[in-house]
Structure formats: structure tokens, C-alpha cells
Protein backbone atom coordinates (compact mmCIF):
# COMPACT_ATOMS: atom_id res chain seq x y z
CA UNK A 1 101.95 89.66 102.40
CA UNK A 2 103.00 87.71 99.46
CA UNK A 3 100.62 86.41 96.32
CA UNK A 4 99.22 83.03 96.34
CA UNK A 5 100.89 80.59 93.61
CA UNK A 6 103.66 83.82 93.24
CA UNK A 7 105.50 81.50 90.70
CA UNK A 8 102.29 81.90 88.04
CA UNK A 9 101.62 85.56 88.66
CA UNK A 10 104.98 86.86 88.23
CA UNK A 11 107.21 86.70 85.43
CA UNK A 12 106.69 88.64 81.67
CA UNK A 13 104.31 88.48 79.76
CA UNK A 14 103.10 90.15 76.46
CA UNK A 15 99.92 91.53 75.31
CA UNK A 16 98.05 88.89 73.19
CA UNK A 17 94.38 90.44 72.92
CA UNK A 18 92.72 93.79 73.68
CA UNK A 19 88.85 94.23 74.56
CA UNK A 20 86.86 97.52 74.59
CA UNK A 21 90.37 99.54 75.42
CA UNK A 22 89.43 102.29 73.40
CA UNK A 23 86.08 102.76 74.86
CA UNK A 24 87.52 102.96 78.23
CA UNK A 25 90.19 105.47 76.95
CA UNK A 26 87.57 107.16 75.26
CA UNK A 27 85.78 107.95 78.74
CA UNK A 28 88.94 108.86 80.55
CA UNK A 29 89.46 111.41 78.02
CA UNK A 30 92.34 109.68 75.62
CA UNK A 31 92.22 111.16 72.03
CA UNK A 32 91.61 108.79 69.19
CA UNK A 33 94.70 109.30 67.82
CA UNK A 34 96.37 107.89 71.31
CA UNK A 35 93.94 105.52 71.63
CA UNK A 36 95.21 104.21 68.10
CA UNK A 37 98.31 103.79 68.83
CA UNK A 38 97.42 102.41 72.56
CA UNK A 39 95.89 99.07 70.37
CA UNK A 40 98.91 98.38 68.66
CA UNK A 41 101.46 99.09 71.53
CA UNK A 42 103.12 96.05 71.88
CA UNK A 43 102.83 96.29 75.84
CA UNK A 44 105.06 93.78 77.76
CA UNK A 45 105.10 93.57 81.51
CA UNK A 46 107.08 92.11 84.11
CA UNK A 47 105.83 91.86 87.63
CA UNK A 48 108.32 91.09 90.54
CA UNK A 49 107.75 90.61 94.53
CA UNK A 50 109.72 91.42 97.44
CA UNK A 51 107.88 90.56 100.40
CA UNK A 52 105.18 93.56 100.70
CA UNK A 53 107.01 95.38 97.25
CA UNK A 54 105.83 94.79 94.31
CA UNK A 55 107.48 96.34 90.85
CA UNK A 56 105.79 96.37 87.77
CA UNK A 57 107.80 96.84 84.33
CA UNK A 58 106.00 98.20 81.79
CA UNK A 59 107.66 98.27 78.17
CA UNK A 60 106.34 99.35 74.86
CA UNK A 61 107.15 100.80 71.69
CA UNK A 62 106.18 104.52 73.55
CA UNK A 63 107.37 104.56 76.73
CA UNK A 64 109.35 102.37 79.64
CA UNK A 65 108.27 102.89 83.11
CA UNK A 66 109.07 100.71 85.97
CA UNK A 67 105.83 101.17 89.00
CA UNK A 68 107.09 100.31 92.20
CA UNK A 69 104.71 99.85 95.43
CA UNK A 70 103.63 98.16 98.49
CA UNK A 71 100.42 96.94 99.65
CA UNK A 72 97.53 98.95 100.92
CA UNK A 73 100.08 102.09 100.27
CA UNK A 74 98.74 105.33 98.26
CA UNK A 75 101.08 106.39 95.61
CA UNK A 76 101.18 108.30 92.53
CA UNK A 77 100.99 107.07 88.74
CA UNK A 78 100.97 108.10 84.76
CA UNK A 79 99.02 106.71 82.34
CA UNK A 80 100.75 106.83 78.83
CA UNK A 81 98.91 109.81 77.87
CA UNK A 82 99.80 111.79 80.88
CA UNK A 83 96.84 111.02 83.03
CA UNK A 84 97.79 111.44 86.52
CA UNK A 85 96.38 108.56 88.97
CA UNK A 86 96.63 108.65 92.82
CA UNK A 87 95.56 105.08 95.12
CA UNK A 88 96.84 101.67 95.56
CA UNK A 89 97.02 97.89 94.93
CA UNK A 90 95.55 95.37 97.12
CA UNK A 91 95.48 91.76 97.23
CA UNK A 92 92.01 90.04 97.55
CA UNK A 93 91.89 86.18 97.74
CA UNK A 94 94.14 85.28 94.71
CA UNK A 95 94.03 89.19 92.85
CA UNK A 96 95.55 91.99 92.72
CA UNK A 97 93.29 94.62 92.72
CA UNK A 98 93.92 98.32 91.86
CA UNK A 99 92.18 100.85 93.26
CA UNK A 100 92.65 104.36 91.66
CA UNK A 101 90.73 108.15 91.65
CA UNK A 102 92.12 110.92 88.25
CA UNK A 103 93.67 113.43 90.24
CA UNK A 104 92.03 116.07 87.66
CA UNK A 105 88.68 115.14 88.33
CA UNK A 106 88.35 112.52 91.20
CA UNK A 107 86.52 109.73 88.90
CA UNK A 108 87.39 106.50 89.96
CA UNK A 109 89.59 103.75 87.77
CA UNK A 110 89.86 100.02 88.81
CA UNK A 111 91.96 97.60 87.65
CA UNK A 112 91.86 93.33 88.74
CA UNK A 113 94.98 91.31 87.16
CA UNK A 114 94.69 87.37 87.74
CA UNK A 115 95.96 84.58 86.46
CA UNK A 116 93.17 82.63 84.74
CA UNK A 117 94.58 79.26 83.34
CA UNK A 118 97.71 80.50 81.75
CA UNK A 119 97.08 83.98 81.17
CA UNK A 120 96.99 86.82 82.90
CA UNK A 121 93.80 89.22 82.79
CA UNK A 122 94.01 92.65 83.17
CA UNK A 123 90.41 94.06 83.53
CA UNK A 124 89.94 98.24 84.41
CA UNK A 125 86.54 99.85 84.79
CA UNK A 126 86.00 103.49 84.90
CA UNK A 127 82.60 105.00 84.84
CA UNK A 128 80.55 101.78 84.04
CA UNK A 129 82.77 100.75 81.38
CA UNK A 130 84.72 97.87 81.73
CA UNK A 131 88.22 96.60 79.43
CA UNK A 132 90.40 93.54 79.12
CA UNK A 133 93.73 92.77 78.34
CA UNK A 134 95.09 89.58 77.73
CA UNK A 135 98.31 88.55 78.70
CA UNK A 136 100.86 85.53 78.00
CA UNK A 137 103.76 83.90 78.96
CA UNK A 138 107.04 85.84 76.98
């Protein structure tokens, strides 16, 4: 399975604008002391496909984490603050769609990234409350 117009939605980009992060950290449980320093992380990522494999590089000033996976396939993940995730990406038409449940208490967290123009927009939802991050070229 490989993305439609791969070209545009890998590559790096950099964070250019944030909206209603903090709220969404605020519901997941992120102090406001993390979720300070979340809006001024400086969060670049690099997304790579091989065939069904996807890796997503994540760098920023706090940490450096490289997320491998494939399709459809459950797997395990961190958020910054230690938040273990456990579920999978998906592609659907022309997104990649993220599909996730807290393994502490089994609420669910979504994420969408697609290319929109010539940025990338990551959107997550958990409980009701939805986030965007806006992404450009490097």
C-alpha cells in the first residue's frame, strides 16, 4: 500500500502554527508546565515510506524518537510526557489516519495528517476536543 502523491506527503517539515494543543493535553492529563513547553517545542518531522513501512522522525528540543510501523498493524507508542499509546495508522483516500486507545485508561486519541496545499495538517481529537498542527516544508 503506498500514499497517493508520496512525493508531497513525505519529506521534513517543521512546526509553523499550533491550535488548541494545550486543551487537548490538558484532557489527556499533560501538566501545564509540559504543556508549556509542548507550544514552544520546535517539533520537526520527517516521514519516510517503504512499501507497507512507514517511519516517522520526530525531533525537538526534548526528545528524538524515530516511530516505525506498517499499515493496519497495532503497535506501541510514547507521547513526550510519557503517555503510553497502543493502535495503528491507516490510510483512507489520501490520509493517514491514526487510530489510538491510553493504555492507562482506554480513552481513545485520533490523529489525521494530510497534505492540504503545501502544508501538512496534523489534527488529534481525544474526548470531543479536537487540535491542529501546522506543518511546512524544512
Amino acid at each position: 500500500m503506498s500514499l497517493p502523491h508520496k512525493e508531497s506527503l513525505t519529506g521534513c517539515r517543521s512546526k509553523e502554527l499550533s491550535f488548541e494543543s494545550c486543551h487537548v493535553f490538558d484532557f489527556i492529563g499533560i501538566n501545564m508546565v509540559k504543556r508549556k513547553l509542548a507550544a514552544h517545542d520546535n517539533l520537526k518531522i520527517t516521514i519516510t515510506q517503504t512499501g507497507n513501512k512507514m517511519t516517522v522522525h520526530e525531533s525537538s528540543t526534548f526528545r528524538t524518537v524515530d516511530i516505525e510501523f506498517e499499515f493496519g498493524v497495532n503497535f506501541s507508542y510514547s507521547l513526550a510526557d510519557g503517555t503510553e499509546l497502543h493502535g495503528s495508522w491507516n490510510l483512507e483516500g489520501n490520509k493517514l489516519v491514526g487510530r489510538f486507545k491510553r493504555v492507562d485508561n482506554g480513552n481513545e486519541l485520533n490523529a489525521v495528517r494530510e497534505i492540504v496545499g503545501d502544508e501538512l495538517i496534523q489534527t488529534y481529537t481525544y474526548q470531543g476536543v479536537e487540535a491542529k498542527r501546522i506543518f511546512k516544508r524544512a
